[in-house]
N, C-alpha and C. Protein backbone atom coordinates (compact mmCIF):
# COMPACT_ATOMS: atom_id res chain seq x y z
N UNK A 1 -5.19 4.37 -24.67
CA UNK A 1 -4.54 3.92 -23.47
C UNK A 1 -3.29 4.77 -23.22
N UNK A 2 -3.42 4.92 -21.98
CA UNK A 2 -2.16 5.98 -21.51
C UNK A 2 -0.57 4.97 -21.23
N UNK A 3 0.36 5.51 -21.94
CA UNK A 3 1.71 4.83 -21.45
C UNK A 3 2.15 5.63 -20.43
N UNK A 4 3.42 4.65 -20.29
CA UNK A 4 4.10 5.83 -18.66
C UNK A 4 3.37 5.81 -17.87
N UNK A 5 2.84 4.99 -17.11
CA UNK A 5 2.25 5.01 -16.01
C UNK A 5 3.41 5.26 -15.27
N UNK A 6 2.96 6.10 -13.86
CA UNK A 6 3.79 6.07 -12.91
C UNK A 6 2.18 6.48 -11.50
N UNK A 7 2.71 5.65 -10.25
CA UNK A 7 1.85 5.86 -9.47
C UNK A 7 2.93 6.28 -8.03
N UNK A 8 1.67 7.11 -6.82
CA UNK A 8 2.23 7.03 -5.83
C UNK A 8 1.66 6.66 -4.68
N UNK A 9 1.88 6.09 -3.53
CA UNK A 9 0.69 5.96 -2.35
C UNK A 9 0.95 6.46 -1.13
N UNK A 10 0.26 7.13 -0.27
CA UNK A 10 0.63 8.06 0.86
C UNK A 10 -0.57 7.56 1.60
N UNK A 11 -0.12 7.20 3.16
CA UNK A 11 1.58 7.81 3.56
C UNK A 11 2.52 6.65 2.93
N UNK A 12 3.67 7.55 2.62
CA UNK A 12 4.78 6.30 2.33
C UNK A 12 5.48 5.83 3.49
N UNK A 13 5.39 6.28 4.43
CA UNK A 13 5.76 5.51 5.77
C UNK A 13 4.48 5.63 6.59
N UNK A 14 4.32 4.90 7.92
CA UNK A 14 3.35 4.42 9.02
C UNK A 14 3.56 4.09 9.75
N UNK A 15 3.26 4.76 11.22
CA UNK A 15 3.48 3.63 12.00
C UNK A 15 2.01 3.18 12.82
N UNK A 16 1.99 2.15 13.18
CA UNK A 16 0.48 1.51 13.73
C UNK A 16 0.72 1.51 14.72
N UNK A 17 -0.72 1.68 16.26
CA UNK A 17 -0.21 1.46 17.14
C UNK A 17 -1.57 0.38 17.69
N UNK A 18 -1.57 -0.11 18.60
CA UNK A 18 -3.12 -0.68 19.57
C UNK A 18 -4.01 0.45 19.22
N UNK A 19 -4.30 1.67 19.91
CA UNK A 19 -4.71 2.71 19.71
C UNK A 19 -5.21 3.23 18.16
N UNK A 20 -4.32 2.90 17.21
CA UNK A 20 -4.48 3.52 15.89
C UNK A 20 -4.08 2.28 14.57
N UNK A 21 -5.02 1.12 14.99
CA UNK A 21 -4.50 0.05 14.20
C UNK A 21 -4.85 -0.14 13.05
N UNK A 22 -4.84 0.75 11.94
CA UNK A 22 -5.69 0.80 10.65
C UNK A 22 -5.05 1.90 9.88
N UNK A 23 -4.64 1.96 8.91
CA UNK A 23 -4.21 3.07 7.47
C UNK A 23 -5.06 3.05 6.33
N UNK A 24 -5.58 3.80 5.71
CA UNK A 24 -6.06 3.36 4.67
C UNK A 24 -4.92 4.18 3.31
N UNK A 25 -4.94 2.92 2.75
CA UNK A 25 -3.62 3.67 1.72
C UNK A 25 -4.30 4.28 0.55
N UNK A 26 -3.83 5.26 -0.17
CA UNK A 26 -4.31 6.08 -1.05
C UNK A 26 -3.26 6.18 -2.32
N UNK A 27 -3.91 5.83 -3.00
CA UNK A 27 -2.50 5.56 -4.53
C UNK A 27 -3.56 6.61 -5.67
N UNK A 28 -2.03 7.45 -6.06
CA UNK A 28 -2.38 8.14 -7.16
C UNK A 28 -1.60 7.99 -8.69
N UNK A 29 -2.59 8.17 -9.73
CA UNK A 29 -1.64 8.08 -11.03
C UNK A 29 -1.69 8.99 -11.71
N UNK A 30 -0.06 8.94 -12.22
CA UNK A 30 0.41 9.60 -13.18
C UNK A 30 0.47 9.31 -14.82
N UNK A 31 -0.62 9.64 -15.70
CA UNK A 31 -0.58 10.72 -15.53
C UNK A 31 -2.53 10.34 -14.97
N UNK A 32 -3.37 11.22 -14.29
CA UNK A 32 -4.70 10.93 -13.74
C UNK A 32 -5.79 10.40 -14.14
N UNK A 33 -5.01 10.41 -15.41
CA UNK A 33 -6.73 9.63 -16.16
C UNK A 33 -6.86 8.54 -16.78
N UNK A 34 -5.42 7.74 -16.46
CA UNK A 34 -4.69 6.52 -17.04
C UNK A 34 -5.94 5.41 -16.89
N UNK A 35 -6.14 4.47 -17.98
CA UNK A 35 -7.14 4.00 -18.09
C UNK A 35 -7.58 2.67 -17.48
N UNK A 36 -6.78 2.04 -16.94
CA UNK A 36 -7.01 0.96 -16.43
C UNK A 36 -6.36 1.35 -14.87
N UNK A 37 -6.66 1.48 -13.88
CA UNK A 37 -6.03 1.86 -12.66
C UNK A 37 -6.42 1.04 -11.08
N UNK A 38 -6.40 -0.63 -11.92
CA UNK A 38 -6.28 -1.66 -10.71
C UNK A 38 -5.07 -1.76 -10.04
N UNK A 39 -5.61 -2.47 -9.11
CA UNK A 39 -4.18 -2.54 -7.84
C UNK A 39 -3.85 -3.73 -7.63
N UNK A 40 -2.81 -4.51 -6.77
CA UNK A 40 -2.68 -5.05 -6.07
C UNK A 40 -1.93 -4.72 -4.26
N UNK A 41 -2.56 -5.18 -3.67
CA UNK A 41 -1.81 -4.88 -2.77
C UNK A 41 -1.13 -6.33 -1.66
N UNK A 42 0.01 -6.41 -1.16
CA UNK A 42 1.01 -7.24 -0.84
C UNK A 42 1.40 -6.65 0.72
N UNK A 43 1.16 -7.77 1.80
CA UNK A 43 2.20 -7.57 2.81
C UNK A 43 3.47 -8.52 2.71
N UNK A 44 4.93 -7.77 3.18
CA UNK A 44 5.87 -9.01 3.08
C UNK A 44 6.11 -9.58 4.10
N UNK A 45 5.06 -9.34 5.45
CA UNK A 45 4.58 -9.98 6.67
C UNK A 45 3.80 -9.49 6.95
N UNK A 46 3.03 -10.57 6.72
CA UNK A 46 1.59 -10.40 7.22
C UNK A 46 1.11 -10.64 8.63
N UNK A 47 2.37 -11.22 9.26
CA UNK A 47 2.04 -11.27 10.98
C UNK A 47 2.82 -10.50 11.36
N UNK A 48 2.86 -9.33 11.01
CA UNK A 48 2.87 -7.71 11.23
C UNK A 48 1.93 -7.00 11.29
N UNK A 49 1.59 -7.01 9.93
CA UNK A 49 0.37 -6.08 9.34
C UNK A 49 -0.61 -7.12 7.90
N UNK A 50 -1.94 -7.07 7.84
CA UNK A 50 -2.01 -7.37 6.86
C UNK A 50 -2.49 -5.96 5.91
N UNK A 51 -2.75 -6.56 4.46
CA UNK A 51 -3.62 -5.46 3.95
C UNK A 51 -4.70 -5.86 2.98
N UNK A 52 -5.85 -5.27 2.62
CA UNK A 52 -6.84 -5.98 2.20
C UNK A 52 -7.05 -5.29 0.53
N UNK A 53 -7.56 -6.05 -0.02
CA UNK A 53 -7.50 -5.80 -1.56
C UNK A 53 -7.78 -4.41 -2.39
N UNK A 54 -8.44 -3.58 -1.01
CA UNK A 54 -8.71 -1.81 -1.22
C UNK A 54 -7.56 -1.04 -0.51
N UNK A 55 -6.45 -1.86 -0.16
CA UNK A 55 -5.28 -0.80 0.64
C UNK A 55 -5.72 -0.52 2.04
N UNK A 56 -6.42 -1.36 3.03
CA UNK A 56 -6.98 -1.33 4.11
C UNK A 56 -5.58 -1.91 4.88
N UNK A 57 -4.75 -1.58 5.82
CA UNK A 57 -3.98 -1.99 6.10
C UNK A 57 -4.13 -2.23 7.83
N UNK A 58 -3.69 -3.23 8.45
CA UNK A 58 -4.40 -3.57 9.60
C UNK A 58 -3.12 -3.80 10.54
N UNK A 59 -2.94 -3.50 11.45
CA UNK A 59 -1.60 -3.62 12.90
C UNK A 59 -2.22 -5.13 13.20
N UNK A 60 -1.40 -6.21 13.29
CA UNK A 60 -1.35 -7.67 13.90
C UNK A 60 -0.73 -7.62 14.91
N UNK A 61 0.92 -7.20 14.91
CA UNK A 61 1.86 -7.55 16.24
C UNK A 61 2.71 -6.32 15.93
N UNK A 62 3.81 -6.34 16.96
CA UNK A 62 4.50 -5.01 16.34
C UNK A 62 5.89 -5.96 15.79
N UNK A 63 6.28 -4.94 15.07
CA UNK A 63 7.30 -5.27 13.96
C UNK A 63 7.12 -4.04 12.65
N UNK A 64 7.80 -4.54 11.70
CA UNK A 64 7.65 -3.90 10.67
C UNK A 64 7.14 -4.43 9.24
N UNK A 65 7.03 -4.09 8.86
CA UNK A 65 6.53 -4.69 6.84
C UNK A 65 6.32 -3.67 5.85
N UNK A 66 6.25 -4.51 5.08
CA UNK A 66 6.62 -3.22 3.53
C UNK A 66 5.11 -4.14 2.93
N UNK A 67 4.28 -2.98 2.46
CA UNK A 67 3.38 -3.18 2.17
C UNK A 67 4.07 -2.98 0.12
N UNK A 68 3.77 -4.01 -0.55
CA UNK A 68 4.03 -3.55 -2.44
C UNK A 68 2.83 -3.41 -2.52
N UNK A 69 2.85 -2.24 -3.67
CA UNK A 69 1.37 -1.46 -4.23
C UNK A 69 1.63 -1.72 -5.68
N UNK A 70 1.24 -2.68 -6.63
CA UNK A 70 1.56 -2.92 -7.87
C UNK A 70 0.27 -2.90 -8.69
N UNK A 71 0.14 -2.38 -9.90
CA UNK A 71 -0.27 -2.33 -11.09
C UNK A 71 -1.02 -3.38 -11.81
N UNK A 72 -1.54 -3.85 -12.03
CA UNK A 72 -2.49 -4.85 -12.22
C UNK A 72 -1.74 -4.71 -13.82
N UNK A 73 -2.03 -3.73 -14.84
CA UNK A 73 -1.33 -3.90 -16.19
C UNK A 73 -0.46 -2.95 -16.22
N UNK A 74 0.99 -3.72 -16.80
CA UNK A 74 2.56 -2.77 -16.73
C UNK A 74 3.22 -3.26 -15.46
N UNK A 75 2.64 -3.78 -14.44
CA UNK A 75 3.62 -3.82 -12.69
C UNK A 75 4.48 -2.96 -12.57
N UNK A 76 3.78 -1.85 -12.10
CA UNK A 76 4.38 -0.88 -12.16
C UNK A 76 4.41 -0.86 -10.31
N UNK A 77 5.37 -0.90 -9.52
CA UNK A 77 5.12 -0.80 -8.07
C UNK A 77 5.73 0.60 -7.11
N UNK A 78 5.07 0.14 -6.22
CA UNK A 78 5.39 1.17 -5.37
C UNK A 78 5.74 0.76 -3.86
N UNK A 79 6.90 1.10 -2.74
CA UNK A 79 6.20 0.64 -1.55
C UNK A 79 5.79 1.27 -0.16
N UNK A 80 4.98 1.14 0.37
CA UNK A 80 5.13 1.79 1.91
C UNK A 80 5.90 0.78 3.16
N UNK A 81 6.80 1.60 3.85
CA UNK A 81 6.95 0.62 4.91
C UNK A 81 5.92 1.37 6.43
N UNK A 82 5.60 -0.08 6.63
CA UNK A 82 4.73 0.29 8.21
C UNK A 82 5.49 -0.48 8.90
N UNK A 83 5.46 0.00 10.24
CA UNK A 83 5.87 -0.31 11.88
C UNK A 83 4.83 -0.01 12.57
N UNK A 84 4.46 -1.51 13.40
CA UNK A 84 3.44 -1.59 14.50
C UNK A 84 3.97 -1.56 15.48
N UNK A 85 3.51 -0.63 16.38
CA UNK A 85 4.28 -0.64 17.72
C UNK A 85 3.31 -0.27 19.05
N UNK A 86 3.26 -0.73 19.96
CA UNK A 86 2.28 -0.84 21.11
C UNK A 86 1.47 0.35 21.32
């Protein structure tokens, strides 16, 4: 088992619009071959944006939210902020 995990997810910012209401988030680890490499993923408003258990992130209303990208073993996190906007 690999220690030191460290991860990242891009884009680290977003913005959503009507037009373009969907991100799909992409998380990478450090170091790449770390052995357990589940996720969680968290909106801290979800009547913003939600996001779905693969980093599917979805425009609701406009506003903003910080999506947490955490580690299933270690919680190791990360965050993106998105802004939905018309």
């Amino acid at each position: 088992m690999k220690n030191n995990v460290s991860i990242s997810t891009t884009p680290a910012i977003q913005t959503l619009t009507a037009a373009a209401p969907t991100v799909q988030l992409v998380t990478a680890f450090t170091p790449s071959d770390s052995t357990d490499q589940r996720l969680t993923y968290v909106s801290s408003d979800p009547t913003k944006a939600t996001v779905s258990a693969t980093g599917l992130v979805t425009r609701v209303a406009n506003g903003t939210t910080t999506i947490t990208v955490t580690t299933v073993k270690g919680a190791k996190t990360y965050t993106v902020a998105i802004t939905c906007t018309a």
